[in-house]
Each structure stands twice: as C-alpha cells, then as structure tokens.
PDB file of N, CA and C in Angstrom:
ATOM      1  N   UNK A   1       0.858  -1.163   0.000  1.00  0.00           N
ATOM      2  CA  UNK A   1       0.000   0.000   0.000  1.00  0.00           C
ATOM      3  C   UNK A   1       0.909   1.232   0.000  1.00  0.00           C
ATOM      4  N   UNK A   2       0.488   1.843  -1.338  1.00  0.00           N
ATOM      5  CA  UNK A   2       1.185   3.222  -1.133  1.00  0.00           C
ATOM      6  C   UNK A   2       0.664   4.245   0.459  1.00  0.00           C
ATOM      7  N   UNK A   3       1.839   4.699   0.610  1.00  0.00           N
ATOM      8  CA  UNK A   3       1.516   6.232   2.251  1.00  0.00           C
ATOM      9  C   UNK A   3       2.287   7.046   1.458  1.00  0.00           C
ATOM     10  N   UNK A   4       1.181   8.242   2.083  1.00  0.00           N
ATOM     11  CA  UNK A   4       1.422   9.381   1.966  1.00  0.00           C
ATOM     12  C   UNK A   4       1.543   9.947   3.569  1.00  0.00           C
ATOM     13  N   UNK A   5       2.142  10.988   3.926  1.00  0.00           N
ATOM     14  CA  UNK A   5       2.096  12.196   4.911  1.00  0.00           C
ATOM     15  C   UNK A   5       1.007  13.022   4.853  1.00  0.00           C
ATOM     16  N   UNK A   6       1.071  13.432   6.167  1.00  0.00           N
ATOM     17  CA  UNK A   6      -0.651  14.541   5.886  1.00  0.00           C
ATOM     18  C   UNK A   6       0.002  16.165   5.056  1.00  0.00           C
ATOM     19  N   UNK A   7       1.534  15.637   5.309  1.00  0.00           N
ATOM     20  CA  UNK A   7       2.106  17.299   4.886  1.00  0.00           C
ATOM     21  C   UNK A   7       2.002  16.969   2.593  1.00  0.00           C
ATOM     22  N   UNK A   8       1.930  15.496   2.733  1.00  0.00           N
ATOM     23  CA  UNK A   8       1.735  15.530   1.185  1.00  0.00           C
ATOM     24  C   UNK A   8       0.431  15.456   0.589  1.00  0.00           C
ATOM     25  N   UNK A   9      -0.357  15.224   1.572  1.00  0.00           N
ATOM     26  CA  UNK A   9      -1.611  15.247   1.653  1.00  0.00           C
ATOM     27  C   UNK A   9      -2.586  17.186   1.130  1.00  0.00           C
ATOM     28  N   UNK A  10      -1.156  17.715   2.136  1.00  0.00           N
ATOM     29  CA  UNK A  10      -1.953  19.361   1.960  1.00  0.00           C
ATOM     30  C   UNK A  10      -0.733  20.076   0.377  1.00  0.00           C
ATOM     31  N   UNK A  11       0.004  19.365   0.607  1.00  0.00           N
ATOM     32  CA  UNK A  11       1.258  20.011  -1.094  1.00  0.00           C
ATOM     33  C   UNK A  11       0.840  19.730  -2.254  1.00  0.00           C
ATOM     34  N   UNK A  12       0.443  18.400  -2.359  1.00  0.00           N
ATOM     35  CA  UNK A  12       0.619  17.594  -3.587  1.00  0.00           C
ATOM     36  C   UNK A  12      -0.983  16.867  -3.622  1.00  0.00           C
ATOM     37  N   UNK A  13      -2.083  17.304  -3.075  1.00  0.00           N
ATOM     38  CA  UNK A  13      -3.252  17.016  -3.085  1.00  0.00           C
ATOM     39  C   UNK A  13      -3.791  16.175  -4.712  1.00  0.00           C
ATOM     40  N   UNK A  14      -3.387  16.454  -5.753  1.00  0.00           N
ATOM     41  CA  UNK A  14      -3.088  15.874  -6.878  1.00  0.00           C
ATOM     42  C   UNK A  14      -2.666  14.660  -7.294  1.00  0.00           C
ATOM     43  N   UNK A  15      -1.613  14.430  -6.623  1.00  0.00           N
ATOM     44  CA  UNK A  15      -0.507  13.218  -7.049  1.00  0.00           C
ATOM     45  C   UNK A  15      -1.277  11.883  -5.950  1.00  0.00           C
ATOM     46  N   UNK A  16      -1.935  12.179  -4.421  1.00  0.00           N
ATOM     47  CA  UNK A  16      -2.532  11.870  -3.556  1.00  0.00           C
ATOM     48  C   UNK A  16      -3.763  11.258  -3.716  1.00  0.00           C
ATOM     49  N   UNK A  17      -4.878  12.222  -4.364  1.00  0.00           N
ATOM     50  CA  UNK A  17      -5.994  11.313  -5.027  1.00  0.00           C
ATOM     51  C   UNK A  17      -5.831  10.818  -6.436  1.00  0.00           C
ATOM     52  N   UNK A  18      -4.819  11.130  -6.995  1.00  0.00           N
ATOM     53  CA  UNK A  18      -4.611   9.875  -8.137  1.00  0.00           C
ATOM     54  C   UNK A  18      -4.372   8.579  -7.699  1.00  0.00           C
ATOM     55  N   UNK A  19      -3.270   8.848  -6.920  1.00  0.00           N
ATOM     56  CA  UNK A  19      -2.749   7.283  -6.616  1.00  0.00           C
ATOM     57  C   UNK A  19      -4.010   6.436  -5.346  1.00  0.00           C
ATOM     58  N   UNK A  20      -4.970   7.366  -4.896  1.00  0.00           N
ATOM     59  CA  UNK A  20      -6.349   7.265  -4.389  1.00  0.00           C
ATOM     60  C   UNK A  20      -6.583   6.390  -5.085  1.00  0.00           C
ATOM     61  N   UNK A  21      -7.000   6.699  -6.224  1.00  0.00           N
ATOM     62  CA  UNK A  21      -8.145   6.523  -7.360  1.00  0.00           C
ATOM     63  C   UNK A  21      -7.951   5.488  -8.316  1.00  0.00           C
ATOM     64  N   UNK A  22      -6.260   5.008  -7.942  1.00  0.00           N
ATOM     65  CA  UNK A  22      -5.850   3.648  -8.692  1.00  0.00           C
ATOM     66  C   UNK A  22      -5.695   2.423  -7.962  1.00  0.00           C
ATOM     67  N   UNK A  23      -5.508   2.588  -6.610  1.00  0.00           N
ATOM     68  CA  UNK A  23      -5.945   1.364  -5.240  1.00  0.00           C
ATOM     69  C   UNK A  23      -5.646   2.315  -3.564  1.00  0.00           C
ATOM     70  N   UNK A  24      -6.501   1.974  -2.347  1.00  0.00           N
ATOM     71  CA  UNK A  24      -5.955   2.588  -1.517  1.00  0.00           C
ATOM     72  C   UNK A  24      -4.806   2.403  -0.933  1.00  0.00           C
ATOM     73  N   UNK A  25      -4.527   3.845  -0.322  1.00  0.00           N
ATOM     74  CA  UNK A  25      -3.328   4.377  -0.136  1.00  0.00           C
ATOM     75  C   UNK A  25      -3.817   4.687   1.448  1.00  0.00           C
ATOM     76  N   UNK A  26      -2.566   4.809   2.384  1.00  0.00           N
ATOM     77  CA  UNK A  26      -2.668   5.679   3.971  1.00  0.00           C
ATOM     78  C   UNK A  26      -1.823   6.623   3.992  1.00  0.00           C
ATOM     79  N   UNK A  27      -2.248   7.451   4.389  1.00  0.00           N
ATOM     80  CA  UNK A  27      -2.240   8.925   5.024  1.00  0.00           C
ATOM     81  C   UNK A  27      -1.202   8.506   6.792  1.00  0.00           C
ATOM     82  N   UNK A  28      -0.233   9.056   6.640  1.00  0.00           N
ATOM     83  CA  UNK A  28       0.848   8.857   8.152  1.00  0.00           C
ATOM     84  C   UNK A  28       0.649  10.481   8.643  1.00  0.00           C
ATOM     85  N   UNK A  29       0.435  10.322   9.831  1.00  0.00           N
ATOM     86  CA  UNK A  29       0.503  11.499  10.785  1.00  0.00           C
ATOM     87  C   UNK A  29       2.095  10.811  11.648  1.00  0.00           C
ATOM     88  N   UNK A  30       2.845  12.448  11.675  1.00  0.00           N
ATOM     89  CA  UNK A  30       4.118  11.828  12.999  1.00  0.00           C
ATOM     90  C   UNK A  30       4.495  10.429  12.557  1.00  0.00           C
ATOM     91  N   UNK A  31       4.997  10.049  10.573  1.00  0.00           N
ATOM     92  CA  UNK A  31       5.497   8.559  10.610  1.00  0.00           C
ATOM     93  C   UNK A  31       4.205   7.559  11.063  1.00  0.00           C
ATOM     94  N   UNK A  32       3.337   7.521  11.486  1.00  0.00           N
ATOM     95  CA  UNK A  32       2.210   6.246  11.526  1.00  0.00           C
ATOM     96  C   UNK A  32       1.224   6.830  11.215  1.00  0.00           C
ATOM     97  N   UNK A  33       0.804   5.262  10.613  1.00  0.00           N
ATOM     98  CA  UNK A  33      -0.626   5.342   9.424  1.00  0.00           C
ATOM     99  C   UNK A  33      -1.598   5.715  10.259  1.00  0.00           C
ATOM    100  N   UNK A  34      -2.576   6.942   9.991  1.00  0.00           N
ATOM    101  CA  UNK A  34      -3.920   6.969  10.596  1.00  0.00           C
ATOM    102  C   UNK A  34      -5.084   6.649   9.566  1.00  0.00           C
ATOM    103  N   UNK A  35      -4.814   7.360   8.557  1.00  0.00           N
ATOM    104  CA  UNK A  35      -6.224   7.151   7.759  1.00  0.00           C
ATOM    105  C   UNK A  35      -5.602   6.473   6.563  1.00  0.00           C
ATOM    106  N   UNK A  36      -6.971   6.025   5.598  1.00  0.00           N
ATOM    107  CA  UNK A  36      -6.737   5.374   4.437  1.00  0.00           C
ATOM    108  C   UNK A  36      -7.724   6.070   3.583  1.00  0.00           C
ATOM    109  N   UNK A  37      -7.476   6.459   2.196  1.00  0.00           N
ATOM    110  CA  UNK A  37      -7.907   6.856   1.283  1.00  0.00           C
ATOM    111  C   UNK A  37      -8.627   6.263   0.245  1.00  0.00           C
ATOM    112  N   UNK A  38      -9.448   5.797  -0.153  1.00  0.00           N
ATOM    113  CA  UNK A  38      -9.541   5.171  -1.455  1.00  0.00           C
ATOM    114  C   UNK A  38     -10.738   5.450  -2.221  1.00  0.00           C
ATOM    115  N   UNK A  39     -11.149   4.994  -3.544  1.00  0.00           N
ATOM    116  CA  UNK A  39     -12.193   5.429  -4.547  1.00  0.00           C
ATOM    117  C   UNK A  39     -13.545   4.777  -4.116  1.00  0.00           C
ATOM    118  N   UNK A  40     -14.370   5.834  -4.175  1.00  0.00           N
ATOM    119  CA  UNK A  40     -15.819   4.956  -3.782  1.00  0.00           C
ATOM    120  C   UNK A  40     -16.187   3.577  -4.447  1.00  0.00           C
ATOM    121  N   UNK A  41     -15.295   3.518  -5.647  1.00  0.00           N
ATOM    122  CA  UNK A  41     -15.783   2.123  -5.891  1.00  0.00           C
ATOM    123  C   UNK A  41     -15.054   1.162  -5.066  1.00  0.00           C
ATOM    124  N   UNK A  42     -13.991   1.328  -4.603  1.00  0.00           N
ATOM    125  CA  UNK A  42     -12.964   0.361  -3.712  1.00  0.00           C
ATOM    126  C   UNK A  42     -13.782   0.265  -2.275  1.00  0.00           C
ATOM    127  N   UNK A  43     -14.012   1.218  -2.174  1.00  0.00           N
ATOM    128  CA  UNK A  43     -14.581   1.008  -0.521  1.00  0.00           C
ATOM    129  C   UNK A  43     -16.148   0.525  -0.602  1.00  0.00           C
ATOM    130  N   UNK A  44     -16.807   0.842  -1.726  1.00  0.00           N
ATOM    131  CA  UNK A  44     -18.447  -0.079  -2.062  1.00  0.00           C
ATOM    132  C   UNK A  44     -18.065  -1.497  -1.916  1.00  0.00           C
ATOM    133  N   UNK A  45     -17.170  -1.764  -2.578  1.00  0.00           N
ATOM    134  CA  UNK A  45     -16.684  -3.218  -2.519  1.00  0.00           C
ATOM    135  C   UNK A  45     -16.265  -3.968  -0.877  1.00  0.00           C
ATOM    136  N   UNK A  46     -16.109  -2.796  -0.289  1.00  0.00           N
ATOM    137  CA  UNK A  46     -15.738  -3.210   1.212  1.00  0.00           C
ATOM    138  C   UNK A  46     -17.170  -3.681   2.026  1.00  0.00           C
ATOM    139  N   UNK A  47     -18.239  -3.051   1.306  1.00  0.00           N
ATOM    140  CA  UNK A  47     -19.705  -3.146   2.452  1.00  0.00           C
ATOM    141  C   UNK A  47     -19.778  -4.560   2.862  1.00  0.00           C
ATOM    142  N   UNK A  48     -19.820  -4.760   3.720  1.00  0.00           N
ATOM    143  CA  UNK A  48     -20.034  -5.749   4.633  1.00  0.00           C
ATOM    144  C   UNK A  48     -21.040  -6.652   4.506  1.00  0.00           C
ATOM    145  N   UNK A  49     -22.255  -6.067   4.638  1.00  0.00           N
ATOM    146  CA  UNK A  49     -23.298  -6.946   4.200  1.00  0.00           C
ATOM    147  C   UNK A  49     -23.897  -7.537   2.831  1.00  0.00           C
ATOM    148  N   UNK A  50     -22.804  -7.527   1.987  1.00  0.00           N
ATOM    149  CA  UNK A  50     -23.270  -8.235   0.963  1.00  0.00           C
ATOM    150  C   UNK A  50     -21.907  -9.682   0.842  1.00  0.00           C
ATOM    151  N   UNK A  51     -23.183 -10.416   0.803  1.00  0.00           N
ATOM    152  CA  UNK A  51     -21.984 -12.135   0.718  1.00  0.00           C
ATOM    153  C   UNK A  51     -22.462 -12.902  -0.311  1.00  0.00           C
ATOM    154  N   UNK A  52     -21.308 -13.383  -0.924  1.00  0.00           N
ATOM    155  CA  UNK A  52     -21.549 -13.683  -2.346  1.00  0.00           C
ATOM    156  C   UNK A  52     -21.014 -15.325  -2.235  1.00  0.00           C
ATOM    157  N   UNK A  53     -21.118 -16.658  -2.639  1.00  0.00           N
ATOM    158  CA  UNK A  53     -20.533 -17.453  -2.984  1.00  0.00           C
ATOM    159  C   UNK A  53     -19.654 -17.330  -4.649  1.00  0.00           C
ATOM    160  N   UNK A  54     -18.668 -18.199  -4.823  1.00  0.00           N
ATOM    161  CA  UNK A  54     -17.991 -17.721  -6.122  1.00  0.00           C
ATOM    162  C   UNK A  54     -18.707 -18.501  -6.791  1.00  0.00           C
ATOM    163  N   UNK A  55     -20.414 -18.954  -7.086  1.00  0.00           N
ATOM    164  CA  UNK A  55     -21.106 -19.022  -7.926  1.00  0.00           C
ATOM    165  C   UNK A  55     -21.508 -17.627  -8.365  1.00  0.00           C
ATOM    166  N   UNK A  56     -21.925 -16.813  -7.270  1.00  0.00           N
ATOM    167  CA  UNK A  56     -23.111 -15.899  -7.142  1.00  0.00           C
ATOM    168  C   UNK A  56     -22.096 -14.653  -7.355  1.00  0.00           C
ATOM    169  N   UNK A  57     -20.991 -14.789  -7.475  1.00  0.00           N
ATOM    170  CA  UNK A  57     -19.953 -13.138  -7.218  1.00  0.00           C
ATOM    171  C   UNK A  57     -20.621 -12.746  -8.470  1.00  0.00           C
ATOM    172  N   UNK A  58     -20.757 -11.031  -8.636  1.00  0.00           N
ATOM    173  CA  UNK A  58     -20.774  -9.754  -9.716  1.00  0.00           C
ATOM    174  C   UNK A  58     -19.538 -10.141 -10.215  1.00  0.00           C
ATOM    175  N   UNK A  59     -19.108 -10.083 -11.442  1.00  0.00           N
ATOM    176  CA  UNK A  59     -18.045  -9.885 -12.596  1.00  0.00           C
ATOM    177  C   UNK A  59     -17.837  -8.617 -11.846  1.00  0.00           C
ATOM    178  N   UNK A  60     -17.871  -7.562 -11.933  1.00  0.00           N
ATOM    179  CA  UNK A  60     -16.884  -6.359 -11.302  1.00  0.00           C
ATOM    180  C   UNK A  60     -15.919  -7.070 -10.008  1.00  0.00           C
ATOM    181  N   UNK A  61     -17.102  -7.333  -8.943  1.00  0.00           N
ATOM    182  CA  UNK A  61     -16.476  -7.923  -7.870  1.00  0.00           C
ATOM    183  C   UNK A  61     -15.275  -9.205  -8.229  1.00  0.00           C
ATOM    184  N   UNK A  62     -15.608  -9.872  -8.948  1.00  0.00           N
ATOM    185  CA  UNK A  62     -14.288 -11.062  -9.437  1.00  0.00           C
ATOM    186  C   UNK A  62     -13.744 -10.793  -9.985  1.00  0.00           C
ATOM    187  N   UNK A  63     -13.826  -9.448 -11.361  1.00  0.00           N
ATOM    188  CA  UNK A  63     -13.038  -8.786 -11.809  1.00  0.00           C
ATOM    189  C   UNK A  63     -11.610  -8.292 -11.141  1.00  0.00           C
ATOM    190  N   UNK A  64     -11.899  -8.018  -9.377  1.00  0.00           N
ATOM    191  CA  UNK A  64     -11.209  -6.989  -8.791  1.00  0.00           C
ATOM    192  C   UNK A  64     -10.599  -7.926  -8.196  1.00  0.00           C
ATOM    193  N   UNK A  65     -11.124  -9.409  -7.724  1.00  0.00           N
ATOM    194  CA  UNK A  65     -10.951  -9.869  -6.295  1.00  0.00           C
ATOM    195  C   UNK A  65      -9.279 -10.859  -6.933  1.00  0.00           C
ATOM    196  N   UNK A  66     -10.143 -11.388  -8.195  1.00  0.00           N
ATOM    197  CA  UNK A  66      -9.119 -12.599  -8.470  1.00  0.00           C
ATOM    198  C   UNK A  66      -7.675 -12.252  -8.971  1.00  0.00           C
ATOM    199  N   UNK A  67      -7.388 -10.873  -9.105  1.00  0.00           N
ATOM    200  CA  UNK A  67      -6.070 -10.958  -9.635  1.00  0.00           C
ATOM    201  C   UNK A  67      -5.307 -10.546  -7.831  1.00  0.00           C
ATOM    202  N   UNK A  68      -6.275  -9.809  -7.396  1.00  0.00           N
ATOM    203  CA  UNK A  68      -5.541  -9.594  -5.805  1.00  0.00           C
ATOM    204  C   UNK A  68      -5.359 -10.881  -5.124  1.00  0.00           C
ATOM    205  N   UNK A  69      -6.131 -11.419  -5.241  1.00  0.00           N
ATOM    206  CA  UNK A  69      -5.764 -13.276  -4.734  1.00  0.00           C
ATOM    207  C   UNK A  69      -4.495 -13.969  -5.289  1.00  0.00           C
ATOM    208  N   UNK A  70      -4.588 -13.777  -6.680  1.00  0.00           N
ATOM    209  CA  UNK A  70      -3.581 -14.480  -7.139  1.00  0.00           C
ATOM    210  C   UNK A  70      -2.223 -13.992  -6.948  1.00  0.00           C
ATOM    211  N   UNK A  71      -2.433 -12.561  -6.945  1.00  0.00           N
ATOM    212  CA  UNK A  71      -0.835 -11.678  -6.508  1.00  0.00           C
ATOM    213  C   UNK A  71      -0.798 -12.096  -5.009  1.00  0.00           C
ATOM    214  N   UNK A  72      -1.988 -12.521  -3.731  1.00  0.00           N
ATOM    215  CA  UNK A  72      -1.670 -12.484  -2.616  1.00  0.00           C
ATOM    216  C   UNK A  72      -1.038 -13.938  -2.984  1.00  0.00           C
ATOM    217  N   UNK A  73      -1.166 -15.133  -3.309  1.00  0.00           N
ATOM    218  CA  UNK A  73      -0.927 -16.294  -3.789  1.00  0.00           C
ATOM    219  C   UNK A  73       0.501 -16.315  -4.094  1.00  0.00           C
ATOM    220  N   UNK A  74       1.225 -15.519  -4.686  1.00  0.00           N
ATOM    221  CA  UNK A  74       2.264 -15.851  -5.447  1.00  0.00           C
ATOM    222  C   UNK A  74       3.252 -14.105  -4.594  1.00  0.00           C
ATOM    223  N   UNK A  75       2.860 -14.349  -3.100  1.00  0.00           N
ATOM    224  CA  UNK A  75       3.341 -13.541  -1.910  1.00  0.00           C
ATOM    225  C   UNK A  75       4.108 -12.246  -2.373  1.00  0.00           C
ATOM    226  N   UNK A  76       2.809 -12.048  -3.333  1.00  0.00           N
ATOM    227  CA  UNK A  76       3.087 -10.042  -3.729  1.00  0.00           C
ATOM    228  C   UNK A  76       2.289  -9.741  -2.341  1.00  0.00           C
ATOM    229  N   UNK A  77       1.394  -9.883  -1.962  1.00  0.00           N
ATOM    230  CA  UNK A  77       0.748  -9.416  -0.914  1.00  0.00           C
ATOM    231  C   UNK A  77       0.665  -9.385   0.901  1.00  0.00           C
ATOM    232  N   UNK A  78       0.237  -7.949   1.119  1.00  0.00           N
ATOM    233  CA  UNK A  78       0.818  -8.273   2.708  1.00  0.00           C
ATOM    234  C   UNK A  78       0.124  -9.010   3.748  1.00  0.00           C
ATOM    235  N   UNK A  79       0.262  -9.411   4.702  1.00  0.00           N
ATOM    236  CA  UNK A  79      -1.026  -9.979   5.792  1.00  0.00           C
ATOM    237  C   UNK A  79      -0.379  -9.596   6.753  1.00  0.00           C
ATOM    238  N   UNK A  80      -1.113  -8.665   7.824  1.00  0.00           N
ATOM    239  CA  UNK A  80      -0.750  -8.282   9.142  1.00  0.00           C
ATOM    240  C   UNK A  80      -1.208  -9.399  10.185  1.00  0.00           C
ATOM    241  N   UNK A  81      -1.007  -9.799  11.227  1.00  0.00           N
ATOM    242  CA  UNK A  81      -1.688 -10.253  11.566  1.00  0.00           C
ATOM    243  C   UNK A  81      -2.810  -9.896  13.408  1.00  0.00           C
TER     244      UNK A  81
END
C-alpha cells in the first residue's frame, strides 16, 4: 500500500488522489498510518453486508478480487496479523 504524509496530503493534493483513485493508499501522521484513502468504488466493494458465494460473485467484484488473490498467492501481498 502506497503512504502518503498529511504534509503531502496538503502540497501535492493531486498526485494523492490519483494514486487514491488507482488502489488505496494511507495517510501517516508523525510517521504512523492513521487514515486510508480510497475510490468509492474500492470502498463499495468493502460493504459488509453483501456475501456472495464464487457461484453468485458480480463480474466487477471477481473482476477486482481474483487478480488480488492471485498476486496475494504468489506472496506479492501483505497480511498483518
């Protein structure tokens, strides 16, 4: 996940919601992450109450999900735990 600073947050407000708007990004206050940024379609995808089996998934939704799986798969991806 790309971070930004809140000081690049108020300079470069531009460069900030682009890289928004292409996957989310966090915002560091004082060096640690407080907030996270991302495109209303990224965070629609977050709502909670919708559960899908991978019969029943939306093509957008598998569109998005299966290449992030497969990059988490082949340990491009992070897991905190």
């Amino acid at each position: 996940m790309k971070s930004f600073s809140t000081g690049d947050l108020s300079r470069k407000i531009g460069d900030v919601t682009h890289a928004a708007s292409q996957a989310p990004i966090s915002i560091t206050q004082h060096n640690k992450p407080r907030y996270v940024m991302m495109s209303v379609e990224a965070f629609q995808l977050l709502n909670p109450r919708r559960v899908y089996s991978v019969n029943n998934t939306p093509p957008e939704i598998a569109d998005w999900l299966v290449p992030q799986l497969e990059a988490f798969a082949r340990g491009e991806g992070e897991y905190e735990k």
